[in-house]
Structure formats: C-alpha cells, structure tokens
PDB file of N, CA and C in Angstrom:
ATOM      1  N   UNK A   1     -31.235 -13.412 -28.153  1.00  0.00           N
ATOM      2  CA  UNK A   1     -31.155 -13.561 -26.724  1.00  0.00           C
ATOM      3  C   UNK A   1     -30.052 -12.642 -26.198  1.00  0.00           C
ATOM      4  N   UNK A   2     -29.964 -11.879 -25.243  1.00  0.00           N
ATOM      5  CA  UNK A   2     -29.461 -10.688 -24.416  1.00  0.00           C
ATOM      6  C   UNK A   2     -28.585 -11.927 -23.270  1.00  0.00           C
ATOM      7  N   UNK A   3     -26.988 -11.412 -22.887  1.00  0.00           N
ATOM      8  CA  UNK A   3     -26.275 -11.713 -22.539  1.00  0.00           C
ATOM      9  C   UNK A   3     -26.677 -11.241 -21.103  1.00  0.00           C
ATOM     10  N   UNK A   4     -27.480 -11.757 -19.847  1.00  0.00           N
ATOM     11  CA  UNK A   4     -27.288 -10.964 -18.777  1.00  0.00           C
ATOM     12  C   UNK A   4     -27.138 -11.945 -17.687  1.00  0.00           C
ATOM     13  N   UNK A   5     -26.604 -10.724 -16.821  1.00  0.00           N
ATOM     14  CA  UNK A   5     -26.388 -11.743 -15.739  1.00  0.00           C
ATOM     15  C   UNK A   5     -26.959 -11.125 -14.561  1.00  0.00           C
ATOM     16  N   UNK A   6     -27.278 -11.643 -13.526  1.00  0.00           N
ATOM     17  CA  UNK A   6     -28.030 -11.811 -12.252  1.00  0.00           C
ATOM     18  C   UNK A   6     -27.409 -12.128 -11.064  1.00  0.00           C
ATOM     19  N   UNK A   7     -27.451 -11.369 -10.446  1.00  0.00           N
ATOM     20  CA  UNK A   7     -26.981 -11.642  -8.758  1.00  0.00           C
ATOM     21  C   UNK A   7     -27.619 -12.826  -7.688  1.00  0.00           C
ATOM     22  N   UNK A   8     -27.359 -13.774  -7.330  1.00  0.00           N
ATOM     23  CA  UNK A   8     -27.989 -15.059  -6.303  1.00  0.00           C
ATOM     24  C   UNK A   8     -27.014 -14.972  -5.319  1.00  0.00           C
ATOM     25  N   UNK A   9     -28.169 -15.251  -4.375  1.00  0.00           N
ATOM     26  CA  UNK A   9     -27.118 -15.515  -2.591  1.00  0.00           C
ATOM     27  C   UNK A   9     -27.161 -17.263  -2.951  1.00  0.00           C
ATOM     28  N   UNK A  10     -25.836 -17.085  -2.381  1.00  0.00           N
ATOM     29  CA  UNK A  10     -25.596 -18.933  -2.701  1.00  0.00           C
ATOM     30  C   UNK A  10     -25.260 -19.067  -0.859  1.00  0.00           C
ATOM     31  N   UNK A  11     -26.120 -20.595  -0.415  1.00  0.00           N
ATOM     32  CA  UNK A  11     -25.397 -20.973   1.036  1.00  0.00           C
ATOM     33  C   UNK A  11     -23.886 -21.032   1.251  1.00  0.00           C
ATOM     34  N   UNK A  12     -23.610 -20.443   2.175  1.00  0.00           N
ATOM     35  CA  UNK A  12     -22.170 -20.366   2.690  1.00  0.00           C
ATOM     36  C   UNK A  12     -21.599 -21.968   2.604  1.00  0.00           C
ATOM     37  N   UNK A  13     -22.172 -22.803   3.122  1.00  0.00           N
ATOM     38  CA  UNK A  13     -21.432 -24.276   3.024  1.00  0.00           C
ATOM     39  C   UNK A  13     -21.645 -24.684   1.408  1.00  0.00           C
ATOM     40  N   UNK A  14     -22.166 -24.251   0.642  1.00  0.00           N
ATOM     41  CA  UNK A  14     -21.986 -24.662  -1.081  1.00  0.00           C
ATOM     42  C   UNK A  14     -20.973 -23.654  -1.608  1.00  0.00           C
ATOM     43  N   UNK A  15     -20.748 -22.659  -1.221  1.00  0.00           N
ATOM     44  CA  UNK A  15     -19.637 -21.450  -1.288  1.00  0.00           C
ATOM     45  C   UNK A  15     -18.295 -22.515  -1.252  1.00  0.00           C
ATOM     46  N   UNK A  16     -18.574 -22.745   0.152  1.00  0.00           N
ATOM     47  CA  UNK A  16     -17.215 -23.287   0.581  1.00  0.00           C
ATOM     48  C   UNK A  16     -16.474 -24.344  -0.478  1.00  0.00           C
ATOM     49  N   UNK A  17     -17.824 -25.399  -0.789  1.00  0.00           N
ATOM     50  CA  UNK A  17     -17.483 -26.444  -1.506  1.00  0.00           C
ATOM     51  C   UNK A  17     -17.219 -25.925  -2.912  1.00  0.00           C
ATOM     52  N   UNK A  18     -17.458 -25.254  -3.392  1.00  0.00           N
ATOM     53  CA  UNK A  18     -17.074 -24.270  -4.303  1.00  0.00           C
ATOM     54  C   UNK A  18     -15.946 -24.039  -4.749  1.00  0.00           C
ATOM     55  N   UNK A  19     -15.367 -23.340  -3.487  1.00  0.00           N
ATOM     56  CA  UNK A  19     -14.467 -22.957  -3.308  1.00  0.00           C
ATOM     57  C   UNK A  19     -13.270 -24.154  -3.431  1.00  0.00           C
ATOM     58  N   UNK A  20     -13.819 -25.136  -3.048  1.00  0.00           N
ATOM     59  CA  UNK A  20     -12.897 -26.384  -3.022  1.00  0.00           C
ATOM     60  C   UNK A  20     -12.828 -26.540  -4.169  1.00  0.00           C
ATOM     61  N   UNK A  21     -13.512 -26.679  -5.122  1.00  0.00           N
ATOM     62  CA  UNK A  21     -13.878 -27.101  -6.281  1.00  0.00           C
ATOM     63  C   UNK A  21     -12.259 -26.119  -7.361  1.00  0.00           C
ATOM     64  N   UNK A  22     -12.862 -24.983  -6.996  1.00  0.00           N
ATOM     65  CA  UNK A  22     -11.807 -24.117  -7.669  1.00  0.00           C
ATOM     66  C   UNK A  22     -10.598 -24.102  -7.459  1.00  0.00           C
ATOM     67  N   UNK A  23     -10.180 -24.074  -6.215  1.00  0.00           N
ATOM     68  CA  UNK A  23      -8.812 -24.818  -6.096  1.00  0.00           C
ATOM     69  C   UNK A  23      -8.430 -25.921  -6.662  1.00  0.00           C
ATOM     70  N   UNK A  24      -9.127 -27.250  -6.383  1.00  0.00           N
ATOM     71  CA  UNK A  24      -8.683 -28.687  -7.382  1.00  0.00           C
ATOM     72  C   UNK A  24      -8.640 -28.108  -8.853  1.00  0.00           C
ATOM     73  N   UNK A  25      -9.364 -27.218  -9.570  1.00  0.00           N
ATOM     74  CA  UNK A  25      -9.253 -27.270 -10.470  1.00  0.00           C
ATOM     75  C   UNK A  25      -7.964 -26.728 -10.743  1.00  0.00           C
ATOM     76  N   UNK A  26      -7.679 -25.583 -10.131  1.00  0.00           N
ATOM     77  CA  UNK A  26      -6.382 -25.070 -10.353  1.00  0.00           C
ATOM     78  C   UNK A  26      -4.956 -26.030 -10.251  1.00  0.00           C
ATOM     79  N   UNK A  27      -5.344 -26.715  -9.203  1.00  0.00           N
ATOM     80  CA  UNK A  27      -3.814 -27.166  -8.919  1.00  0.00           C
ATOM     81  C   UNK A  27      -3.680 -28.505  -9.741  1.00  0.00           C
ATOM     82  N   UNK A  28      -4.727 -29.371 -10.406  1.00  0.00           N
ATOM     83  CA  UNK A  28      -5.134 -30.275 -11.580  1.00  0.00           C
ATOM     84  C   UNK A  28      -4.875 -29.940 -12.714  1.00  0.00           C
ATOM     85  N   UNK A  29      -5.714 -28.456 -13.107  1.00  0.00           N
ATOM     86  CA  UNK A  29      -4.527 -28.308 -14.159  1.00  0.00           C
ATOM     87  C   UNK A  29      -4.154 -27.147 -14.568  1.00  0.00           C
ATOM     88  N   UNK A  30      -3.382 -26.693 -13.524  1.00  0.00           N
ATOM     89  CA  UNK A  30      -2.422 -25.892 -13.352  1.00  0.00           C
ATOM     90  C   UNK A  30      -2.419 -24.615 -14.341  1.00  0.00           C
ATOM     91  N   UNK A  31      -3.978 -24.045 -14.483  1.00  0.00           N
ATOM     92  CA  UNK A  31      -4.272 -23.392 -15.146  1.00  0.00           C
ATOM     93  C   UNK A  31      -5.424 -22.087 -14.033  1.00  0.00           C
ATOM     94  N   UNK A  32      -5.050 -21.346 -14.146  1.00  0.00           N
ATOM     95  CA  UNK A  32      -6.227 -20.207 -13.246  1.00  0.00           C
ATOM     96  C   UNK A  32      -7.384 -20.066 -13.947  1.00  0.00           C
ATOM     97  N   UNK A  33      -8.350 -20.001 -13.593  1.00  0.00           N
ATOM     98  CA  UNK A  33      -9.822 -19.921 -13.348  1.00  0.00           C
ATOM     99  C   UNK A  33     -10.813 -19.427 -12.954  1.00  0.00           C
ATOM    100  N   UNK A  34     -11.439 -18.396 -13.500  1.00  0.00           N
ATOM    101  CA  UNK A  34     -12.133 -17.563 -12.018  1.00  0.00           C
ATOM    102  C   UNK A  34     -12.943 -18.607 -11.547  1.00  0.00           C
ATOM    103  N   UNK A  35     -13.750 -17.900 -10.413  1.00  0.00           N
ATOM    104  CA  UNK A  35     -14.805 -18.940  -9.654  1.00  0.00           C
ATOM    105  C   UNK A  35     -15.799 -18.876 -10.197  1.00  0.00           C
ATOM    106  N   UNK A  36     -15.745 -17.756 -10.724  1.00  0.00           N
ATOM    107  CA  UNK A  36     -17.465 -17.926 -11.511  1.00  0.00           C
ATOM    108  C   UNK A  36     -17.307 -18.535 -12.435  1.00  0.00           C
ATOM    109  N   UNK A  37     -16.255 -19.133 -13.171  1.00  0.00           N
ATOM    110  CA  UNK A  37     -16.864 -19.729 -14.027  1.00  0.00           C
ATOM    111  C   UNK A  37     -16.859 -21.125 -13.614  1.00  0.00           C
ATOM    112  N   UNK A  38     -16.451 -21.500 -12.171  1.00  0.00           N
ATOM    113  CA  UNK A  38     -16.847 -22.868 -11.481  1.00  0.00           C
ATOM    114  C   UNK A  38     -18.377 -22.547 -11.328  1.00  0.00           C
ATOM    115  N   UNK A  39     -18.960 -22.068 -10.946  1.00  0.00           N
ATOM    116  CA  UNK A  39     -20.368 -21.999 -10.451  1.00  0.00           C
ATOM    117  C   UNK A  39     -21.049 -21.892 -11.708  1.00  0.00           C
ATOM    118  N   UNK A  40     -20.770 -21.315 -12.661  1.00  0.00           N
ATOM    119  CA  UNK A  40     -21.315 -21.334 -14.116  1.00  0.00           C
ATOM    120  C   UNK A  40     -21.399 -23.151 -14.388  1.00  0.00           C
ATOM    121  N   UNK A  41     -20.349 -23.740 -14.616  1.00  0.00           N
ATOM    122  CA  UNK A  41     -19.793 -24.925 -14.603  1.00  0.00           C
ATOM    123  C   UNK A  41     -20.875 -25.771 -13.997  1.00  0.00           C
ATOM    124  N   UNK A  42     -20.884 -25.320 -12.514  1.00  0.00           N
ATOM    125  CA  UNK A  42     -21.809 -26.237 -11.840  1.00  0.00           C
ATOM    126  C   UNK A  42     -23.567 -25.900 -12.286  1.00  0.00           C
ATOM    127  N   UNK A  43     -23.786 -24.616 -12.600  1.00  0.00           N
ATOM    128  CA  UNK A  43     -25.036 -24.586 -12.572  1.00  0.00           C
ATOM    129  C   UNK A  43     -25.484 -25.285 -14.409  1.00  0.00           C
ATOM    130  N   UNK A  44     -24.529 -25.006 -15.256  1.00  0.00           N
ATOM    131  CA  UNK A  44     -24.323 -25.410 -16.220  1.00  0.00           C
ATOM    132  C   UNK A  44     -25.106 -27.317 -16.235  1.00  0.00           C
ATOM    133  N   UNK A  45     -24.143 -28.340 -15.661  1.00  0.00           N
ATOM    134  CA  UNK A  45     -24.044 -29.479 -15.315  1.00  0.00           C
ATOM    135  C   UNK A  45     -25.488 -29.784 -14.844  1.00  0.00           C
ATOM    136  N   UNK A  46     -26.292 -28.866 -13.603  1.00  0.00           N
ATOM    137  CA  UNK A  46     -27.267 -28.902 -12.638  1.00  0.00           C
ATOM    138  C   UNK A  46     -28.070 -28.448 -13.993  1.00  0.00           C
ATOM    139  N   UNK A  47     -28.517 -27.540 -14.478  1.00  0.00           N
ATOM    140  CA  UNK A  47     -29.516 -27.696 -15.147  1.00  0.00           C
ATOM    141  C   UNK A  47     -30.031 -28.962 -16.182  1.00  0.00           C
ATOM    142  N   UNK A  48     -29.209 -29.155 -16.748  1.00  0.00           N
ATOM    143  CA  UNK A  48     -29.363 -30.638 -18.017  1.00  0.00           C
ATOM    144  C   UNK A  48     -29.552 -31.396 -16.987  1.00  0.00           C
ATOM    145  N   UNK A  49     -29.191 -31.890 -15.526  1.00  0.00           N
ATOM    146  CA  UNK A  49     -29.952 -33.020 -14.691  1.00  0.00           C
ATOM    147  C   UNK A  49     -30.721 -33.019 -13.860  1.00  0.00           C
ATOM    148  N   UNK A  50     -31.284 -31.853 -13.644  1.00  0.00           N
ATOM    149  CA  UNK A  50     -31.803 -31.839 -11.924  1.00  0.00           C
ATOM    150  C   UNK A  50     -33.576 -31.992 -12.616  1.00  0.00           C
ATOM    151  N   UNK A  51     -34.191 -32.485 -11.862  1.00  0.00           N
ATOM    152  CA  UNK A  51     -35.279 -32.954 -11.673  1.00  0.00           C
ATOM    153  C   UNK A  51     -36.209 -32.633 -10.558  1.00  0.00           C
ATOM    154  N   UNK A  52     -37.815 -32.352 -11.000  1.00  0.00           N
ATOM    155  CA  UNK A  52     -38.724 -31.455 -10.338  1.00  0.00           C
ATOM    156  C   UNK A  52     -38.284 -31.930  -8.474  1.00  0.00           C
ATOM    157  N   UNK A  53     -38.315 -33.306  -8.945  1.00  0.00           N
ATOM    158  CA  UNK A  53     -38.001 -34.165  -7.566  1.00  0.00           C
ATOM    159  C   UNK A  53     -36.999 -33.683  -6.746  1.00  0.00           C
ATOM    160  N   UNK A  54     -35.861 -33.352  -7.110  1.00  0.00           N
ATOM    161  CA  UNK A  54     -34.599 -32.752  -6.816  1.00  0.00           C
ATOM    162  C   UNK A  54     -34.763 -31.726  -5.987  1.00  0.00           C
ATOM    163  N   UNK A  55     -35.482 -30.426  -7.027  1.00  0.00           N
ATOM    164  CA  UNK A  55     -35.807 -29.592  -5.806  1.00  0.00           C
ATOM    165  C   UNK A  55     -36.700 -29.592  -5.001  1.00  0.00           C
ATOM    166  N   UNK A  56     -37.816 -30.430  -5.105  1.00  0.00           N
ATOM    167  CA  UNK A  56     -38.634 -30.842  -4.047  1.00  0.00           C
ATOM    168  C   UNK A  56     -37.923 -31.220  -2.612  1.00  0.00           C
ATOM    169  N   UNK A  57     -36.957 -31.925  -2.941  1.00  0.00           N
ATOM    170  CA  UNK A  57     -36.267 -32.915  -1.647  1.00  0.00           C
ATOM    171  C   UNK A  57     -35.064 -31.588  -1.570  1.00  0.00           C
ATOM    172  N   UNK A  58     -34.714 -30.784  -2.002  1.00  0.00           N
ATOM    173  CA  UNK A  58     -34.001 -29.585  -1.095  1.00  0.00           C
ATOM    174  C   UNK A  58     -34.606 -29.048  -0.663  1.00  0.00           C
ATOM    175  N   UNK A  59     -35.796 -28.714  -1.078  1.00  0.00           N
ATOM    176  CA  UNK A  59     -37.066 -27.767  -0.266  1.00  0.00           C
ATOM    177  C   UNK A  59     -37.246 -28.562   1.008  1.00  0.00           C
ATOM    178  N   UNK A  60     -36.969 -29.469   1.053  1.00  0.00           N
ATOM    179  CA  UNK A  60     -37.794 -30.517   2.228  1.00  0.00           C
ATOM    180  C   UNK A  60     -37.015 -29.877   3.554  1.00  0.00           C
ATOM    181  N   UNK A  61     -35.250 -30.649   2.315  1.00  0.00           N
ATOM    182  CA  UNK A  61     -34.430 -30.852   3.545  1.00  0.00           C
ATOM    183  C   UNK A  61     -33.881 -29.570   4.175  1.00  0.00           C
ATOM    184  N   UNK A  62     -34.215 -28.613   3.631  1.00  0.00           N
ATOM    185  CA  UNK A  62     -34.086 -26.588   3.891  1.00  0.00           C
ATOM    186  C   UNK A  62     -35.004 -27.212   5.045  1.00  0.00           C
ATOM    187  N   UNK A  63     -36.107 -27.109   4.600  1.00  0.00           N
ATOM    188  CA  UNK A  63     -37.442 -26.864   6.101  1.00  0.00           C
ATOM    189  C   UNK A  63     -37.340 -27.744   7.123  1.00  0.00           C
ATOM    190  N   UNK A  64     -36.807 -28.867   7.304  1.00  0.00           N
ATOM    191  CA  UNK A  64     -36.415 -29.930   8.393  1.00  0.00           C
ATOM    192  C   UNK A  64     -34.763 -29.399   9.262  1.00  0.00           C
ATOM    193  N   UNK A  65     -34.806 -28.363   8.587  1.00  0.00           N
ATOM    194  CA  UNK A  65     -33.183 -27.673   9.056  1.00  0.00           C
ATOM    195  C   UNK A  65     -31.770 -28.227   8.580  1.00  0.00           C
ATOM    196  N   UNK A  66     -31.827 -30.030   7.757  1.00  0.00           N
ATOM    197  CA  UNK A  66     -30.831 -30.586   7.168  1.00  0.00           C
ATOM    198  C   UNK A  66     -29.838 -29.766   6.351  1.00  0.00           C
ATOM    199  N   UNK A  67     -30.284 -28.607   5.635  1.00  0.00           N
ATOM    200  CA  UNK A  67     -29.395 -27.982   4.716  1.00  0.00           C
ATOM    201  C   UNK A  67     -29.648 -26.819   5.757  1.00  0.00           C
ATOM    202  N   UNK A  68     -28.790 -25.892   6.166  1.00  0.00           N
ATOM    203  CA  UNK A  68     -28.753 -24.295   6.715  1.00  0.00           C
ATOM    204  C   UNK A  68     -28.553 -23.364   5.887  1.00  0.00           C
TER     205      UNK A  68
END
C-alpha cells in the first residue's frame, strides 16, 4: 500500500471546531501538534464509527440548509 495523501475542502465551521480541538490539545498537554494530525485523529476515530445512516442524515441536514 502507497503512502498518499489527498487534498479535501473541509466546512469552515468544522475548521473552526478543529481548530478548537488543537488548541485544547496543546494547552492539555503541553505538547505541539500539527493540525493535521488533529484531523487525521478525527477522521481516524470517524471511520471505525460512522455508519451508512450517519452520512445519510448529513446529506439530509446539508440539503435542509442545517449544516452550511
């Protein structure tokens, strides 16, 4: 298996929270971090749980305008 990586537009308000994310981690434990490897982290976590259902109901809530 080939080591690659791929470019994704991520929503600005999951950015943000993100972003939150990476800070707590830093100042918790007081260790630096890039961000990608928070989003690695998270997508990491999100794959082993997310369910067909899961993205069904983001698809929803995208098209009802709930998520922007």
């Amino acid at each position: 298996m080939t080591n690659q990586a791929k470019t994704y537009r991520i929503k600005g308000s999951l950015v943000e929270k993100a972003k939150k994310l990476h800070i707590n981690y830093i100042i918790d434990r007081k260790e630096a971090v890039d961000e990608a490897e928070v989003i690695n982290a998270l997508i990491l976590k999100g794959l082993e749980t997310v369910q067909n259902s899961d993205i069904a109901r983001y698809l929803e809530l995208r098209e009802v305008g709930e998520i922007k």
